[in-house]
Protein backbone atom coordinates (compact mmCIF):
# COMPACT_ATOMS: atom_id res chain seq x y z
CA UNK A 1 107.35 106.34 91.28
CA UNK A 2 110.26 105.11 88.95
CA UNK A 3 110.00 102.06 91.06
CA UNK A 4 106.32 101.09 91.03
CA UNK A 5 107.07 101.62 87.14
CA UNK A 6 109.52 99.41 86.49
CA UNK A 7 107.60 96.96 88.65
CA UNK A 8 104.73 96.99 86.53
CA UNK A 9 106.57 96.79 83.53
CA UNK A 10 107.81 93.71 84.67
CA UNK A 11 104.72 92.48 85.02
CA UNK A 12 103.44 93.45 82.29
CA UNK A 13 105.56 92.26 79.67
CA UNK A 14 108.74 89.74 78.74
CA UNK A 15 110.88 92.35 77.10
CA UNK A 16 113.61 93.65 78.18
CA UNK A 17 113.44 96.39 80.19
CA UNK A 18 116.28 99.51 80.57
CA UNK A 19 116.79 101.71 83.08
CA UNK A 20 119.22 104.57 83.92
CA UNK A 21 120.95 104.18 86.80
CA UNK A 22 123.57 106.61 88.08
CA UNK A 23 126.41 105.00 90.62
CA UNK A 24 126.56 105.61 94.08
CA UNK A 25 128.69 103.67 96.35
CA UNK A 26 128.50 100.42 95.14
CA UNK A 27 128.20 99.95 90.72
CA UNK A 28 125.01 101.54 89.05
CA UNK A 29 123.64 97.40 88.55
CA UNK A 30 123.76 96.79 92.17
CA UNK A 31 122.13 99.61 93.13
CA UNK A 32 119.29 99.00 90.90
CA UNK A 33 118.67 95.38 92.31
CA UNK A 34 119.36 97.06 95.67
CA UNK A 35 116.58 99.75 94.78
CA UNK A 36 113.39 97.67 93.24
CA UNK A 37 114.05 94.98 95.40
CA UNK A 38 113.50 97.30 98.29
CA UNK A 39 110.28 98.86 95.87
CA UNK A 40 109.12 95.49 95.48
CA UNK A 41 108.67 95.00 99.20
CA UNK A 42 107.52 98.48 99.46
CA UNK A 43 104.61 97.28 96.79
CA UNK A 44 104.34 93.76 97.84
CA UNK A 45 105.22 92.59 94.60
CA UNK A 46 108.48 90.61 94.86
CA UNK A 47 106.48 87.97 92.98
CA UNK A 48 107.86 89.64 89.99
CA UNK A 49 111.85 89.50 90.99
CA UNK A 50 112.48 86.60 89.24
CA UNK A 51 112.47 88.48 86.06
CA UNK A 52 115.67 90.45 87.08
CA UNK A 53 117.65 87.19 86.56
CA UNK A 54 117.09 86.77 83.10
């Protein structure tokens, strides 16, 4: 769910966006790139993963 969120966020709008992210293994950033990229294949909308390079 927090996934398909944020995804539609992103498509929804050009502001920034903020999410809390607790750290696992690797730094809490990583693992939210890790995480909605994975979502955005999940939803089949990676079209909107060019907005996490801003």
């Amino acid at each position: 769910m927090g996934g398909a969120l944020v995804l539609e966020l992103l498509r929804r709008t050009d502001d920034d966006i903020v999410a809390l992210v607790r750290p696992g293994d690797t730094g809490a950033v990583e693992r939210f790139r890790q995480s909605i990229r994975h979502a955005a294949r999940l939803y089949e909308a990676t079209d909107v993963l060019a907005k996490l390079d801003r």
